[in-house]
C-alpha atoms as a PDB file:
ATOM      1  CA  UNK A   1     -12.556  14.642 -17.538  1.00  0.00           C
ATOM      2  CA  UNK A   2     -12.013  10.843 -17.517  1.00  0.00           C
ATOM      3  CA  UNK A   3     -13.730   8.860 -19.900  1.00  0.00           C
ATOM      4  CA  UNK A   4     -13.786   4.503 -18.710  1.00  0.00           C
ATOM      5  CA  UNK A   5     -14.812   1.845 -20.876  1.00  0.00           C
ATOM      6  CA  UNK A   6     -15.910  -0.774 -19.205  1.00  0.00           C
ATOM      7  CA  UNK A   7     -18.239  -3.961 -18.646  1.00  0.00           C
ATOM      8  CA  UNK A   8     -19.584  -5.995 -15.762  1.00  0.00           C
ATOM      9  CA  UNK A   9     -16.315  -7.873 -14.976  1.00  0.00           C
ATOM     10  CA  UNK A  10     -14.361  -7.823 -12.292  1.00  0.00           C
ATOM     11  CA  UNK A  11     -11.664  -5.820 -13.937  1.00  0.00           C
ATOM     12  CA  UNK A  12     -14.199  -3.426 -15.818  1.00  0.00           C
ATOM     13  CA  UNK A  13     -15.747  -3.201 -12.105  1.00  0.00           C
ATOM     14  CA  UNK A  14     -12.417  -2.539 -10.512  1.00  0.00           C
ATOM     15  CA  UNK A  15     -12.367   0.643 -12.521  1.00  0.00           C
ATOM     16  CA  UNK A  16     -15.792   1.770 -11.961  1.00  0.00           C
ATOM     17  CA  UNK A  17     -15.546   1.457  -8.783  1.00  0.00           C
ATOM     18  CA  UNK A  18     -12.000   3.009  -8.213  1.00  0.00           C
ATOM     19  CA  UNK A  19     -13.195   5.991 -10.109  1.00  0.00           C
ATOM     20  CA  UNK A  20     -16.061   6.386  -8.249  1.00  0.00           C
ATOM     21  CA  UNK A  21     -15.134   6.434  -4.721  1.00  0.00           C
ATOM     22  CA  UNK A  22     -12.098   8.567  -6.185  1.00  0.00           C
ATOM     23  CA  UNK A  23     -14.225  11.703  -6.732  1.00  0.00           C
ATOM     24  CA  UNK A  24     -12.562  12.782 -10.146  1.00  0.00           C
ATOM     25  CA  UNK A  25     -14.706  14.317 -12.592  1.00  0.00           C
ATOM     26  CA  UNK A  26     -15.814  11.037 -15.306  1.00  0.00           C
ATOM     27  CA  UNK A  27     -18.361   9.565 -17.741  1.00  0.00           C
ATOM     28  CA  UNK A  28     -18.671   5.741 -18.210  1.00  0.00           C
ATOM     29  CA  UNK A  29     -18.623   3.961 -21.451  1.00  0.00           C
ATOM     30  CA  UNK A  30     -20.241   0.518 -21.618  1.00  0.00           C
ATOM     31  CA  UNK A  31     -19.259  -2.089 -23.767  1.00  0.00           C
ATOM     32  CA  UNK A  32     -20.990  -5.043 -24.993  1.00  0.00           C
ATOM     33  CA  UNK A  33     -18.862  -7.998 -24.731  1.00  0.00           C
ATOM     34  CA  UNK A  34     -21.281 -10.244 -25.592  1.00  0.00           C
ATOM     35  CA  UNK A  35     -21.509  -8.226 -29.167  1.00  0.00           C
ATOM     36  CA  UNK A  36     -17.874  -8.046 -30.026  1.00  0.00           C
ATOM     37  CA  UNK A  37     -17.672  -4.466 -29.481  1.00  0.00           C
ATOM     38  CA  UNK A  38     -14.417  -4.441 -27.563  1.00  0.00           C
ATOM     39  CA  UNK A  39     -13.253  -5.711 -30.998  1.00  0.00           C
ATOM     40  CA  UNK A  40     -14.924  -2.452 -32.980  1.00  0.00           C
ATOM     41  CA  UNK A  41     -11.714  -1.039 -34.424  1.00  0.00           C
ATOM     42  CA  UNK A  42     -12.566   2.417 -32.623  1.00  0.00           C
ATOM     43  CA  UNK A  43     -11.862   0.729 -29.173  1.00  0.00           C
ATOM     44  CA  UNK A  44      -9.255  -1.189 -31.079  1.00  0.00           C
ATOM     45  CA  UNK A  45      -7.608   2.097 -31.225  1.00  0.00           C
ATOM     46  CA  UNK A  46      -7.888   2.543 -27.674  1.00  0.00           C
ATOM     47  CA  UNK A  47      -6.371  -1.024 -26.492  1.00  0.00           C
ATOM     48  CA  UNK A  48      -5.357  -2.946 -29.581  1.00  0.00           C
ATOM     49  CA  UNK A  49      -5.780  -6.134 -27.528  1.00  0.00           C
ATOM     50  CA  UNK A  50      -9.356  -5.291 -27.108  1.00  0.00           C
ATOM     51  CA  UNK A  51      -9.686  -5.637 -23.393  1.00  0.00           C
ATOM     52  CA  UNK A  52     -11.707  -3.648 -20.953  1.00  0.00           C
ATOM     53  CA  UNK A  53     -11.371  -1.692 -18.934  1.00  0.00           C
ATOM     54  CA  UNK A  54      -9.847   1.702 -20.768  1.00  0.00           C
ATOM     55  CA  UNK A  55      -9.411   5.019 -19.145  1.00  0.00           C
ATOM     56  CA  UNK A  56      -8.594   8.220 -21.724  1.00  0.00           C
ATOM     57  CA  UNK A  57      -7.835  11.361 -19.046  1.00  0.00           C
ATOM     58  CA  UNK A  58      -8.206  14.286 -21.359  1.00  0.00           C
ATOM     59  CA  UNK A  59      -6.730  15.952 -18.144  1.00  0.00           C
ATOM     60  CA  UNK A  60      -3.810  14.715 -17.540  1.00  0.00           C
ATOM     61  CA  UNK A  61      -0.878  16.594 -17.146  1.00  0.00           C
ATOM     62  CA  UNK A  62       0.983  15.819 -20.332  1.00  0.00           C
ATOM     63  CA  UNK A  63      -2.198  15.647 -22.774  1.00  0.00           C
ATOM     64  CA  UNK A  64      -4.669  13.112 -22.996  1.00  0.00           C
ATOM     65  CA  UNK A  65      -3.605   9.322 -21.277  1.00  0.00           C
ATOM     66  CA  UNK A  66      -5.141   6.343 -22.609  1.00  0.00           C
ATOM     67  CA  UNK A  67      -4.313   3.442 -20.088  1.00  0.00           C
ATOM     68  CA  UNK A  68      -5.325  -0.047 -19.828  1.00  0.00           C
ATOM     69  CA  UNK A  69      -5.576  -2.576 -16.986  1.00  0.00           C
ATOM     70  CA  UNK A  70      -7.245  -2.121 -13.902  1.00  0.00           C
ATOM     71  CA  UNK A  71      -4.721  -2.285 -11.473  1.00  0.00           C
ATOM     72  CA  UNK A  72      -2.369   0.050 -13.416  1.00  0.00           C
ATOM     73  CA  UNK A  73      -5.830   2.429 -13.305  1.00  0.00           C
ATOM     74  CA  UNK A  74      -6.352   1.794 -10.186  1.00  0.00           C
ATOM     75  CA  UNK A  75      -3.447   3.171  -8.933  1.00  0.00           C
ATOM     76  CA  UNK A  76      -3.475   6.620 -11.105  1.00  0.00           C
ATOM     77  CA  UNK A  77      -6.816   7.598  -9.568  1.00  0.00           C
ATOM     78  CA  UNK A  78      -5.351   6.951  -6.387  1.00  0.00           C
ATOM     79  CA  UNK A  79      -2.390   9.207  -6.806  1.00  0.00           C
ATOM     80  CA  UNK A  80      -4.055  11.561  -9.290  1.00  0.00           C
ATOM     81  CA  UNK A  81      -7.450  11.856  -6.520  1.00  0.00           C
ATOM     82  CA  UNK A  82      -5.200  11.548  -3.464  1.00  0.00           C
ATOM     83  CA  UNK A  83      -7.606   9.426  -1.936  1.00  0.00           C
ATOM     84  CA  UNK A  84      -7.226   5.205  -1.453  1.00  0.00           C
ATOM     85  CA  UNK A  85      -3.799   5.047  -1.238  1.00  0.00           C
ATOM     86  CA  UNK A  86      -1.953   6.408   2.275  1.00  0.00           C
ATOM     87  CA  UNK A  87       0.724   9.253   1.595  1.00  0.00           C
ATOM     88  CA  UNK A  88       3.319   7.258   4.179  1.00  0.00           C
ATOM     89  CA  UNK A  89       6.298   4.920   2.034  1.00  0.00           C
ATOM     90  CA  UNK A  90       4.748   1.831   4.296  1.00  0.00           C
ATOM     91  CA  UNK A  91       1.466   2.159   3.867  1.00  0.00           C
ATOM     92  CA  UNK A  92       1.821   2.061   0.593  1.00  0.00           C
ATOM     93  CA  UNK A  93       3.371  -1.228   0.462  1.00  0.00           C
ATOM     94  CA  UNK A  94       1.089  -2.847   2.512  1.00  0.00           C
ATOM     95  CA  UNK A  95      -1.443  -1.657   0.119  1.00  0.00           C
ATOM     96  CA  UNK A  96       0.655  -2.832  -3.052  1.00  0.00           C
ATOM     97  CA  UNK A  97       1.298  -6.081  -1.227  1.00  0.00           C
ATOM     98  CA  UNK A  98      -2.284  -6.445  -0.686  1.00  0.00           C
ATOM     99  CA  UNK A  99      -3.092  -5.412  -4.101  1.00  0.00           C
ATOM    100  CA  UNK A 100      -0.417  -7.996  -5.666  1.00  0.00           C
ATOM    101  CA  UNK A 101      -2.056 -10.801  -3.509  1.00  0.00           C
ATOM    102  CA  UNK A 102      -5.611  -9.734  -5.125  1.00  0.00           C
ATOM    103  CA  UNK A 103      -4.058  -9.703  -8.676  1.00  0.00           C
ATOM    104  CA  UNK A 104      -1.772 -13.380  -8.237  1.00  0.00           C
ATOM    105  CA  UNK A 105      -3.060 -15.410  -5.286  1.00  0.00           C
ATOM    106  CA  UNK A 106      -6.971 -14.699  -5.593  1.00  0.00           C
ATOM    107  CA  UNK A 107      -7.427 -13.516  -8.672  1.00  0.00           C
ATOM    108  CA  UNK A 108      -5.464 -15.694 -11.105  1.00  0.00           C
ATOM    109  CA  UNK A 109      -6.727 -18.890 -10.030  1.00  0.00           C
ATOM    110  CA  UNK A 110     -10.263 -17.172 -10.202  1.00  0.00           C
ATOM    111  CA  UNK A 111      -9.387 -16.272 -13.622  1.00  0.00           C
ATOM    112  CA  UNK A 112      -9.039 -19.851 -15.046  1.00  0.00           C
ATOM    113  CA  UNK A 113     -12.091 -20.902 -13.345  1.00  0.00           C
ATOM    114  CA  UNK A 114     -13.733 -18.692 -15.186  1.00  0.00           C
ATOM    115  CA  UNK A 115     -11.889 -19.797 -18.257  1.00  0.00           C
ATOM    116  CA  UNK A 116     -13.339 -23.267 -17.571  1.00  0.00           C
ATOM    117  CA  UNK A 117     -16.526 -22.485 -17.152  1.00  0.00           C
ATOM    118  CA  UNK A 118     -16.507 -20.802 -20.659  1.00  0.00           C
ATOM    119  CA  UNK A 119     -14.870 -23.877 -22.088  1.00  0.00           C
ATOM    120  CA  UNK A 120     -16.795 -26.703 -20.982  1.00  0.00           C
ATOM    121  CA  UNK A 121     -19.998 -25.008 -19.243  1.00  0.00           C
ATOM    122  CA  UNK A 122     -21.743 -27.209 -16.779  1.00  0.00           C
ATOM    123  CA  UNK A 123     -19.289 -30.197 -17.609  1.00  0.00           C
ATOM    124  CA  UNK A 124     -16.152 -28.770 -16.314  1.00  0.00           C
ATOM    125  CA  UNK A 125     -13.823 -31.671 -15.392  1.00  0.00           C
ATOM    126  CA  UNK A 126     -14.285 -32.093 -11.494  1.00  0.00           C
ATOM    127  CA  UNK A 127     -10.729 -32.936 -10.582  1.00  0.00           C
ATOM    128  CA  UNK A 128      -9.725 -29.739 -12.702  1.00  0.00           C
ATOM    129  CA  UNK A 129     -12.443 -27.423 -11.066  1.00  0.00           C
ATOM    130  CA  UNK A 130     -11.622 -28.537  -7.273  1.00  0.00           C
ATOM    131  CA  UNK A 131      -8.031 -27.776  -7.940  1.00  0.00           C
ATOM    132  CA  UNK A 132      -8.601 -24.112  -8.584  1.00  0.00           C
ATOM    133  CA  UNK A 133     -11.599 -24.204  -6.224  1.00  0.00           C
ATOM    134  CA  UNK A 134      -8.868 -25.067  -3.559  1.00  0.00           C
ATOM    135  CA  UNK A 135      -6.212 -22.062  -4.745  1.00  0.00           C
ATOM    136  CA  UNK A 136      -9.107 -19.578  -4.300  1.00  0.00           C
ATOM    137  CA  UNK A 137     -10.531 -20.915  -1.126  1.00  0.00           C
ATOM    138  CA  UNK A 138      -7.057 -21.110   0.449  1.00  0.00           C
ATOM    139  CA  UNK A 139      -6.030 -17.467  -0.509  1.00  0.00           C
ATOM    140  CA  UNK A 140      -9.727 -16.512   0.392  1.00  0.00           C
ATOM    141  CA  UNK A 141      -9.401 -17.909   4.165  1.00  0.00           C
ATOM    142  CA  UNK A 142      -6.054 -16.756   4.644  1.00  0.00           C
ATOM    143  CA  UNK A 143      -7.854 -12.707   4.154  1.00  0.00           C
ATOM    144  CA  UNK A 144     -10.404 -14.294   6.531  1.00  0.00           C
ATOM    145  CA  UNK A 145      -7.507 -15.094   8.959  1.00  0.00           C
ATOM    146  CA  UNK A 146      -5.990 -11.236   8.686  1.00  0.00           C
ATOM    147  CA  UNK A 147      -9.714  -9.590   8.841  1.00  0.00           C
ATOM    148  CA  UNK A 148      -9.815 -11.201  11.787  1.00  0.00           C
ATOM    149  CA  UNK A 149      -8.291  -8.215  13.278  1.00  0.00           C
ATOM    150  CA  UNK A 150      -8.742  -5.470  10.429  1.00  0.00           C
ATOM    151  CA  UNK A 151     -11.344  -3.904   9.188  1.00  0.00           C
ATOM    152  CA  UNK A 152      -9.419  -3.397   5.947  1.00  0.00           C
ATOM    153  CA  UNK A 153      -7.574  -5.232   4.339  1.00  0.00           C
ATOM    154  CA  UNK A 154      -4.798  -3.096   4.457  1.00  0.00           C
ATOM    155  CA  UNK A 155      -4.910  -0.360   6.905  1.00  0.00           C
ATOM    156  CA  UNK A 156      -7.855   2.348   5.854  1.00  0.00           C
ATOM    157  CA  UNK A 157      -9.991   1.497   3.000  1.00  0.00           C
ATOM    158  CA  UNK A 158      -8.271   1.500  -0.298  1.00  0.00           C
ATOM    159  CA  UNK A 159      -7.321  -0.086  -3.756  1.00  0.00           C
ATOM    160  CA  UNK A 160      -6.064  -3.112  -2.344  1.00  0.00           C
ATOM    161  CA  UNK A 161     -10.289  -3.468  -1.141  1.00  0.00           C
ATOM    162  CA  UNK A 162     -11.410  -2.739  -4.701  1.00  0.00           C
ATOM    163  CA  UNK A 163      -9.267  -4.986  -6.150  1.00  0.00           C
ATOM    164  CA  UNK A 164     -10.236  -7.830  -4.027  1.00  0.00           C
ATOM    165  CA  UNK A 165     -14.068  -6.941  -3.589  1.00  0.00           C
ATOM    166  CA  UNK A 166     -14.447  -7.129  -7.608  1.00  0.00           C
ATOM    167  CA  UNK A 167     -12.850 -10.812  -7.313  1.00  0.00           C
ATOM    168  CA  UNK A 168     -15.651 -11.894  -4.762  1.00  0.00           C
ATOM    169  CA  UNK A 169     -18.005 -10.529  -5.881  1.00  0.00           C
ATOM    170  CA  UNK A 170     -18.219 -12.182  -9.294  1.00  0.00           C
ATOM    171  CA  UNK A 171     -17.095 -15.204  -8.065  1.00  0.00           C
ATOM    172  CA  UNK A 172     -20.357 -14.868  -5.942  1.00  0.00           C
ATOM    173  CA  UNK A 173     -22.592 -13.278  -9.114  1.00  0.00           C
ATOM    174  CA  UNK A 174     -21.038 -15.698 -11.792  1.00  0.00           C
ATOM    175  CA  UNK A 175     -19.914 -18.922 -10.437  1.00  0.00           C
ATOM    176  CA  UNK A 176     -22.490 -18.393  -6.937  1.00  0.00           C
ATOM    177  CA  UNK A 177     -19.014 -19.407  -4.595  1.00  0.00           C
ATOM    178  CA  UNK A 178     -19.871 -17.259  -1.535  1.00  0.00           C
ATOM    179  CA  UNK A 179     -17.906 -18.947   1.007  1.00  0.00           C
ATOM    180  CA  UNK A 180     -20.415 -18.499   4.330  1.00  0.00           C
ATOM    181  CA  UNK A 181     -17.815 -19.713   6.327  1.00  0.00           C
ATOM    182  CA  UNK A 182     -15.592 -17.219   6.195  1.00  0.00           C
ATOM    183  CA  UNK A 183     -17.100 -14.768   8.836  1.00  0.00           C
ATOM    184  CA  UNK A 184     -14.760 -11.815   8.721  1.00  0.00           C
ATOM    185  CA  UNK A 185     -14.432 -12.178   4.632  1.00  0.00           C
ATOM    186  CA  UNK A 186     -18.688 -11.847   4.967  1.00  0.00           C
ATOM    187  CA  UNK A 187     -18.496  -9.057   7.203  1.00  0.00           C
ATOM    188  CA  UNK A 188     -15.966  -7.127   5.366  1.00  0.00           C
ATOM    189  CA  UNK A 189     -17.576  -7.759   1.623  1.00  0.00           C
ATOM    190  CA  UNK A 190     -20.833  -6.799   3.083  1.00  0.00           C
ATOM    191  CA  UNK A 191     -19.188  -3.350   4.425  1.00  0.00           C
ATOM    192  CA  UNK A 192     -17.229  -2.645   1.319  1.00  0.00           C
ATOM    193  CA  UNK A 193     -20.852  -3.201  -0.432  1.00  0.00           C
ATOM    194  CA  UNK A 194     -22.594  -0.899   1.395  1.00  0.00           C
ATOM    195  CA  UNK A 195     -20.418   2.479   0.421  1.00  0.00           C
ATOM    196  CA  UNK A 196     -21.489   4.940  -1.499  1.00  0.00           C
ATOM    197  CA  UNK A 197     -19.177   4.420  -3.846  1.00  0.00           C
ATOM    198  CA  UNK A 198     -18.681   0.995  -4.655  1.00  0.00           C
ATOM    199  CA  UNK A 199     -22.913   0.961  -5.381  1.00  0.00           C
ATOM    200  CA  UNK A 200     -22.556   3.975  -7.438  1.00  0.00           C
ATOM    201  CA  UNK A 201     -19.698   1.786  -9.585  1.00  0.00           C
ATOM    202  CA  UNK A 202     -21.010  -1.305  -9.900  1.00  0.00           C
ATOM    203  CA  UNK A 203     -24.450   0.089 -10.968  1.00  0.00           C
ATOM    204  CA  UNK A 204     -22.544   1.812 -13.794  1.00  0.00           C
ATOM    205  CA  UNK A 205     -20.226  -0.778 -14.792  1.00  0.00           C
ATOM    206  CA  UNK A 206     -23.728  -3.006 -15.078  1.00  0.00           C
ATOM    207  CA  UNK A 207     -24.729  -6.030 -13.630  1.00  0.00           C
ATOM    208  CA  UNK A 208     -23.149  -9.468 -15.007  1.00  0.00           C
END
């Protein structure tokens, strides 16, 4: 058994949703951000820098694994499930390469708009908010550009569309950027939302 501590970010929801379209057996832990409780020294315990998500596998082979980050969790229930990852040394890297991209290219950037938005609220600096507007949009439409002629974003469906989905879609729920011009970007969030899955995650992560 697997038990995640999480929240309704996009790495808490990279987590849920990994775990759920995994299949491996789990229970889901919320924690209230807005109430300090990732700062309770029982989670402290957990991840001493108090960020979600957490996984503790009281299965794993060695005894029970605590492990932070989502993209390092990610991965393990990938190779632990055998599912979302391909089995072949390529595929693989085009699914780490993807999953780098999600984690640098689109993600960071989305990261210190978000930062901003904490910071200064409705009076972000314009000048400073179109700059990182422009990083996300530019990785954002160059996974348009590859979509194009994928359904995935690398190869079958798999981490690398987790990790990426969770980055849209809060940039969509929080900051309402949903970039209608991106056609292939629309019709691949809108198929990644629709699985079984990724609607069973998010609605246990929680809503934002």
């Amino acid at each position: 058994m697997i038990d995640l501590y999480t929240a309704a970010t996009s790495n808490g929801l990279r987590a849920a949703i990994g775990l759920a379209e995994s299949g491996l057996r789990h229970t889901v832990r919320k924690i209230d951000l807005s109430k300090g409780e990732q700062r309770a020294p029982a989670f402290l315990k957990l991840n001493p820098a108090g960020h979600i998500p957490v996984i503790v596998d009281h299965g794993a082979a060695r005894g029970p694994l605590t492990l932070t980050e989502s993209t390092a969790i990610l991965i393990y229930v990938a190779e632990k499930s055998g599912r979302l990852l391909p089995s072949e040394p390529d595929g693989r890297a085009r699914v780490f390469e993807a999953l780098a991209n999600a984690m640098t290219d689109v993600y960071a950037p989305f990261e210190g708009l978000m930062h901003l938005h904490g910071e200064f609220g409705d009076k972000v600096p314009a000048e400073v908010a179109a700059g990182f507007d422009a990083l996300v949009r530019g990785a954002l439409t160059r996974i348009d550009g590859h979509l194009a002629g994928s359904e995935w974003v690398a190869g079958a469906f798999s981490i690398a569309d987790i990790a990426h989905y969770c980055t849209v879609w809060r940039l969509k729920t929080r900051l309402n950027r949903t970039y209608p011009d991106l056609a292939h970007l629309q019709r691949w969030f809108a198929a990644v939302a629709s699985r079984p899955g990724v609607q069973l995650g998010t609605s246990l992560a929680g809503r934002p």
